[in-house]
C-alpha atoms as a PDB file:
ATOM      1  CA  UNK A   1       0.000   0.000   0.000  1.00  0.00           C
ATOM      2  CA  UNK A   2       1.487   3.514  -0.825  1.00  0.00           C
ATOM      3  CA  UNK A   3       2.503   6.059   1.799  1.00  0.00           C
ATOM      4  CA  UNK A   4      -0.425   8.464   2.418  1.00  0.00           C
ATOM      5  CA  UNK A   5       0.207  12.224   3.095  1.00  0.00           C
ATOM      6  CA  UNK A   6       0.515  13.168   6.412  1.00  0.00           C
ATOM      7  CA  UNK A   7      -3.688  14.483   6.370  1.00  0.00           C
ATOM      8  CA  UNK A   8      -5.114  11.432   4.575  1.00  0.00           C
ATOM      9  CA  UNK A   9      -3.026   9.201   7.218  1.00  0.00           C
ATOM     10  CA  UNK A  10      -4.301  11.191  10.027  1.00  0.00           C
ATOM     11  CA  UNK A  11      -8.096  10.266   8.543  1.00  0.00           C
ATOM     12  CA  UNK A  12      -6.693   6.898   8.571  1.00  0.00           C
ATOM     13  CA  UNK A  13      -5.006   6.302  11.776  1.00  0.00           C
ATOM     14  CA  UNK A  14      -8.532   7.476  13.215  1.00  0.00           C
ATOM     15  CA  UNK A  15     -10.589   5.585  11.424  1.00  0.00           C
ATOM     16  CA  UNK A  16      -8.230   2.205  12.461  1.00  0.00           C
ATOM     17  CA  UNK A  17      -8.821   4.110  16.226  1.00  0.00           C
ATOM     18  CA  UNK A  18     -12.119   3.770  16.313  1.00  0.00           C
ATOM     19  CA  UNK A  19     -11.713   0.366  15.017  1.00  0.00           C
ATOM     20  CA  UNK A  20     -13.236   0.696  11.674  1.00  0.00           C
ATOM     21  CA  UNK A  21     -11.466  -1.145   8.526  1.00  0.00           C
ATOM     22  CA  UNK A  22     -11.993   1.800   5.539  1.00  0.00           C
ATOM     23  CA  UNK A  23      -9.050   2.271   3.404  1.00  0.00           C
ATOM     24  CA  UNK A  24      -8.108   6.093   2.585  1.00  0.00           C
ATOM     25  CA  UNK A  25      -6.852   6.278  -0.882  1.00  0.00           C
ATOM     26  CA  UNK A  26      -5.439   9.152  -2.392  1.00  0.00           C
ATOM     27  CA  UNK A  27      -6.013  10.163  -5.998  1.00  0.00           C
ATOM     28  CA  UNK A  28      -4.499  11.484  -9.229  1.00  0.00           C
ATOM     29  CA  UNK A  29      -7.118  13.575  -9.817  1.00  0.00           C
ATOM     30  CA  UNK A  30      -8.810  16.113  -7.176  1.00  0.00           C
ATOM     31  CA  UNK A  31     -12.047  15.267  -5.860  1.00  0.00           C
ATOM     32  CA  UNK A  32     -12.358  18.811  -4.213  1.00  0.00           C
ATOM     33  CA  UNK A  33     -15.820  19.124  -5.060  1.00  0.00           C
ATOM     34  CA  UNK A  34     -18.654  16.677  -5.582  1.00  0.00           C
ATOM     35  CA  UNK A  35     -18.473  16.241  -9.123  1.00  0.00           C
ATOM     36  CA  UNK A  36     -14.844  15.943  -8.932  1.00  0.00           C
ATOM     37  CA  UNK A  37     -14.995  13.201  -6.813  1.00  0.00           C
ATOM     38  CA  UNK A  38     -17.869  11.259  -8.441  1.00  0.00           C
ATOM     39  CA  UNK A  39     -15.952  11.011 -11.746  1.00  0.00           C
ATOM     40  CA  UNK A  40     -12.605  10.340 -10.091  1.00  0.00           C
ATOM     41  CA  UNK A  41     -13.978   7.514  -8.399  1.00  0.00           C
ATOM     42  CA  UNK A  42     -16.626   6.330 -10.452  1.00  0.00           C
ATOM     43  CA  UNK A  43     -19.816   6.881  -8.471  1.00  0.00           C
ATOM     44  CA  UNK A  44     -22.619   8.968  -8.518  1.00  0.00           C
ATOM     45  CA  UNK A  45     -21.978  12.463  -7.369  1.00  0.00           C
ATOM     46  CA  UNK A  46     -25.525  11.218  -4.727  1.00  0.00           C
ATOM     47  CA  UNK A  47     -22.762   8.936  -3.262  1.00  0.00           C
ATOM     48  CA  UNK A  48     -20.523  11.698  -2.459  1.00  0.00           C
ATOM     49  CA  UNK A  49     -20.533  13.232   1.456  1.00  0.00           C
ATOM     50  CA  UNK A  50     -19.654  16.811   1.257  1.00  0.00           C
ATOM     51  CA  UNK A  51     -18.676  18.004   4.433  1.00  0.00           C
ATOM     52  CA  UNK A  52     -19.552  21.182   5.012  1.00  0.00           C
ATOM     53  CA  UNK A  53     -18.620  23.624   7.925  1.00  0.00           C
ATOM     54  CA  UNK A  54     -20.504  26.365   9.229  1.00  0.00           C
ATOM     55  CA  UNK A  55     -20.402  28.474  12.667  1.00  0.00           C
ATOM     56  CA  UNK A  56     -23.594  29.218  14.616  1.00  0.00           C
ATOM     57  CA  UNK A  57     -23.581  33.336  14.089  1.00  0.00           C
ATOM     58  CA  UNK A  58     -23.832  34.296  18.155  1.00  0.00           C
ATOM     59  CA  UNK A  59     -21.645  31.417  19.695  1.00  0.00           C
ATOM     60  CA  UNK A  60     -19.456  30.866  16.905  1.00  0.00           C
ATOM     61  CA  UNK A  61     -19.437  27.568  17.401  1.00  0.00           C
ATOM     62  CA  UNK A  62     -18.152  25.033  14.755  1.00  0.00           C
ATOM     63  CA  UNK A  63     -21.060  22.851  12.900  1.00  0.00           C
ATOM     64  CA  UNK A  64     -20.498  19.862  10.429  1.00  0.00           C
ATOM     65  CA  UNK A  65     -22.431  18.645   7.993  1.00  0.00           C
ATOM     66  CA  UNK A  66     -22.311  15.543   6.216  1.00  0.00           C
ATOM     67  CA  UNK A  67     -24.617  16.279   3.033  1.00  0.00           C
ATOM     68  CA  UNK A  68     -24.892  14.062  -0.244  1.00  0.00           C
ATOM     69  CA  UNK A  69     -23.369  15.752  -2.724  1.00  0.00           C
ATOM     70  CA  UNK A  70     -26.189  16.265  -4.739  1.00  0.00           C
ATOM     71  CA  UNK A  71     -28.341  18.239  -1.912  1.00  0.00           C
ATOM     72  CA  UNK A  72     -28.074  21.976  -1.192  1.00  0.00           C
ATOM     73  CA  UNK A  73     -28.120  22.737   2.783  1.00  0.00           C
ATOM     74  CA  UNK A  74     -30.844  25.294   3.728  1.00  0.00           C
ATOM     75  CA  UNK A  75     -29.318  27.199   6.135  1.00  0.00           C
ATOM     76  CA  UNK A  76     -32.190  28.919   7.128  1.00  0.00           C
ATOM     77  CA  UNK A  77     -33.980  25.418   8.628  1.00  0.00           C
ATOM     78  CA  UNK A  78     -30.546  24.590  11.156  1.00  0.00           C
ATOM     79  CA  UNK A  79     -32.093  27.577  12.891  1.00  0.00           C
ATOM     80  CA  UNK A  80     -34.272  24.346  14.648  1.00  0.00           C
ATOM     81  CA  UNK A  81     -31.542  22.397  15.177  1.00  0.00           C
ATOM     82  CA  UNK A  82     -28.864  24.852  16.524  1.00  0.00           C
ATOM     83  CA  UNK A  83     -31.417  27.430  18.087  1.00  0.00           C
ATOM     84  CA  UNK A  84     -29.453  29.888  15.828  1.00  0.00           C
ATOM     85  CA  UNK A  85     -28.261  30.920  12.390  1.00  0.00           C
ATOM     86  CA  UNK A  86     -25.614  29.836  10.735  1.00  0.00           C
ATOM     87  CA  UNK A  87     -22.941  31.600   8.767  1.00  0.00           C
ATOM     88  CA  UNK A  88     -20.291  30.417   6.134  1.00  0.00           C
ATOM     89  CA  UNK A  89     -16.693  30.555   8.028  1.00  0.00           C
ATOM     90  CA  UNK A  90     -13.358  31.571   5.660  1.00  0.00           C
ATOM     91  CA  UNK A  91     -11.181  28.846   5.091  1.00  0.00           C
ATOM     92  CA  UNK A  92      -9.243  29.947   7.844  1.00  0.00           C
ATOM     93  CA  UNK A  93     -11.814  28.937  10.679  1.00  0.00           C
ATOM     94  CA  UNK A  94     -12.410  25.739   8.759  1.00  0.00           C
ATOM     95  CA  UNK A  95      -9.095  24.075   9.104  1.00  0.00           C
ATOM     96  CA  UNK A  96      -8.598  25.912  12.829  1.00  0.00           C
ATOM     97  CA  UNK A  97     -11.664  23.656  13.326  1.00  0.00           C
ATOM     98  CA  UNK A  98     -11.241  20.747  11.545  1.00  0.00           C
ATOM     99  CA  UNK A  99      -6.878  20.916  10.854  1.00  0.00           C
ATOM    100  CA  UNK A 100      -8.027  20.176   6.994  1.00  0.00           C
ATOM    101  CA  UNK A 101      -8.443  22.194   3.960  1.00  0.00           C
ATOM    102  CA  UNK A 102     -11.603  23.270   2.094  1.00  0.00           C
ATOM    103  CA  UNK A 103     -11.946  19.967  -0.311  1.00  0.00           C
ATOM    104  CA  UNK A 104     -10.444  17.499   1.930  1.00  0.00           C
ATOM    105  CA  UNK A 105     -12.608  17.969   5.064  1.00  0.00           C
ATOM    106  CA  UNK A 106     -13.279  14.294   6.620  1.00  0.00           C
ATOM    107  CA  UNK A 107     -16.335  13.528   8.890  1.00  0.00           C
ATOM    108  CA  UNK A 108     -13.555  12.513  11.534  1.00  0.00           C
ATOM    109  CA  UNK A 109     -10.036  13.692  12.676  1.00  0.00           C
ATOM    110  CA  UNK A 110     -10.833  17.105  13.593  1.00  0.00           C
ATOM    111  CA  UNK A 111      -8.832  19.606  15.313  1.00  0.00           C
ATOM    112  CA  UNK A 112     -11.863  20.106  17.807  1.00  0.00           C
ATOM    113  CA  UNK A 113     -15.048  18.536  18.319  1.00  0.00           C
ATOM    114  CA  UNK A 114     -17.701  19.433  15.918  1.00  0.00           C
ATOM    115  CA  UNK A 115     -21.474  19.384  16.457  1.00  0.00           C
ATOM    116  CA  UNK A 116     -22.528  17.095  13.481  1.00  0.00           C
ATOM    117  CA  UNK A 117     -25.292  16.715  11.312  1.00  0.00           C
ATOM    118  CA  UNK A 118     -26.020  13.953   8.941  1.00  0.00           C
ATOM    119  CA  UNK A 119     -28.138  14.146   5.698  1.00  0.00           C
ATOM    120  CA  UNK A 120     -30.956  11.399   5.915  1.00  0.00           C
ATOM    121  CA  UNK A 121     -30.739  11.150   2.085  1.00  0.00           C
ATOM    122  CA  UNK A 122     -27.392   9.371   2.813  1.00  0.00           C
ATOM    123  CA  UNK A 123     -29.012   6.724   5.105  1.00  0.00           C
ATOM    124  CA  UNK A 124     -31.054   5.580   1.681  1.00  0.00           C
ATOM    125  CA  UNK A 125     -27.494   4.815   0.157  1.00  0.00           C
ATOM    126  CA  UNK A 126     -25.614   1.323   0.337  1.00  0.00           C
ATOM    127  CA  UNK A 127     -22.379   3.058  -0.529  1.00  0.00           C
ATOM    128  CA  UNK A 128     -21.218   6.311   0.112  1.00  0.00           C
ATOM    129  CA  UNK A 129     -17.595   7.906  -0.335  1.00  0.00           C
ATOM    130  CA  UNK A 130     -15.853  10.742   2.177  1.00  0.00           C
ATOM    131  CA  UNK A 131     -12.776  13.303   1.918  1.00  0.00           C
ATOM    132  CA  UNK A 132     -10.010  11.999   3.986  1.00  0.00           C
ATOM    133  CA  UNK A 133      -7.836  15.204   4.725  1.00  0.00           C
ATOM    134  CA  UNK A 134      -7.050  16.470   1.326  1.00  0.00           C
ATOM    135  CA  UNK A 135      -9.093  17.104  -2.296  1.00  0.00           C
ATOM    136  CA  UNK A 136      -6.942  14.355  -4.038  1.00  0.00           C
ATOM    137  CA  UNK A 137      -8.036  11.367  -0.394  1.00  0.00           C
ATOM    138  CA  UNK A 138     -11.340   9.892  -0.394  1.00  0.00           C
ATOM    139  CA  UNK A 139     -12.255   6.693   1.701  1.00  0.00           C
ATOM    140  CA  UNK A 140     -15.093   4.528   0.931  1.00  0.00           C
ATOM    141  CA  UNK A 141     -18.237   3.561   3.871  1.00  0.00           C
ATOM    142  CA  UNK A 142     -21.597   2.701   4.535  1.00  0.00           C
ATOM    143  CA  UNK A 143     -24.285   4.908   5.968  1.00  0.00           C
ATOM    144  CA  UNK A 144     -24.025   3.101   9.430  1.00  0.00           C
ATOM    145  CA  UNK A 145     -20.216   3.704   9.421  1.00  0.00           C
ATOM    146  CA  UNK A 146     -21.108   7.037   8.933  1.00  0.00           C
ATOM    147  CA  UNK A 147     -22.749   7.418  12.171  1.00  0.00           C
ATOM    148  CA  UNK A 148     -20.839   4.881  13.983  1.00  0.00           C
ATOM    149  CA  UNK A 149     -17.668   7.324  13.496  1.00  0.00           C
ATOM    150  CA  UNK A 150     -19.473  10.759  14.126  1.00  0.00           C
ATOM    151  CA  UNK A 151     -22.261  10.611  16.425  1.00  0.00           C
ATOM    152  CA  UNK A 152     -24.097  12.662  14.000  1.00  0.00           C
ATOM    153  CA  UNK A 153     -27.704  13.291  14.059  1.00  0.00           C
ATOM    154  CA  UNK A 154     -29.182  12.157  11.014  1.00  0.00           C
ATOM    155  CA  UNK A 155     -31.556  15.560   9.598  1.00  0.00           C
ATOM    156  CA  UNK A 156     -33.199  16.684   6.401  1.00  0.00           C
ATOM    157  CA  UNK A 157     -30.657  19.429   5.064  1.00  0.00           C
ATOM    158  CA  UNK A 158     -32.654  20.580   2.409  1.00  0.00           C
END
């Protein structure tokens, strides 16, 4: 098995941690967005989790979350589930929270712990495929891995 960069092995000395068996594999090609991905790996870009960070507007507090990469996130409706708005951090704040860049945000590994939310169109999936540190490291899971290694509350995000 090839050497991993030093943020895809970090997704993958967690997820051996928590004693999961998913494989990080890094890429030739980017899979910094959703589409990206999908064709790299040859799924659908449905399959893809983006993982998306936002900060609650008064407490500033970090939020994941874990959307199929086909769905749009209505901001407005986490107002029920955080009891606040939510506004889009610079990339800055996102790896201070999370220690990855924009692209290659993982659902695990983070710098801190993140409040998570987990698209329920993912649960309908047998297959689904994550960022593992970097845009070019994806790792491939189920939807029960999913929220075995988060904690996430599974939520419409649409």
């Amino acid at each position: 098995m090839p050497l991993l960069s030093p943020s895809a092995q970090k997704v993958q000395d967690t997820l051996t941690g928590l004693g999961l068996t998913n494989q990080v594999i890094e890429l030739p090609q980017t899979t910094r967005s959703a589409a990206e991905a999908a064709q790299a790996i040859g799924c659908t870009v449905e399959q893809i989790v983006k993982s998306l960070v936002f900060r609650t507007k008064h407490s500033k507090k970090p939020i994941l979350v874990l959307a199929s990469g086909t769905n749009r996130v209505n901001e407005k409706k986490f107002i029920e589930h955080c009891s606040e708005p939510l506004e889009r951090p610079d990339a800055e704040y996102v790896r201070a929270q999370t220690g990855f860049v924009i692209g290659g945000v993982a659902p695990v590994g983070h710098a801190v712990p993140l409040e998570t939310y987990i698209d329920e169109d993912l649960m309908k999936l047998q297959e689904i495929w994550a960022a593992a540190g970097n845009p070019f490291a994806v790792f491939k899971l189920t939807p029960a891995d999913l929220l075995t290694m988060t904690g996430g509350k599974v939520v419409s995000v649409k």
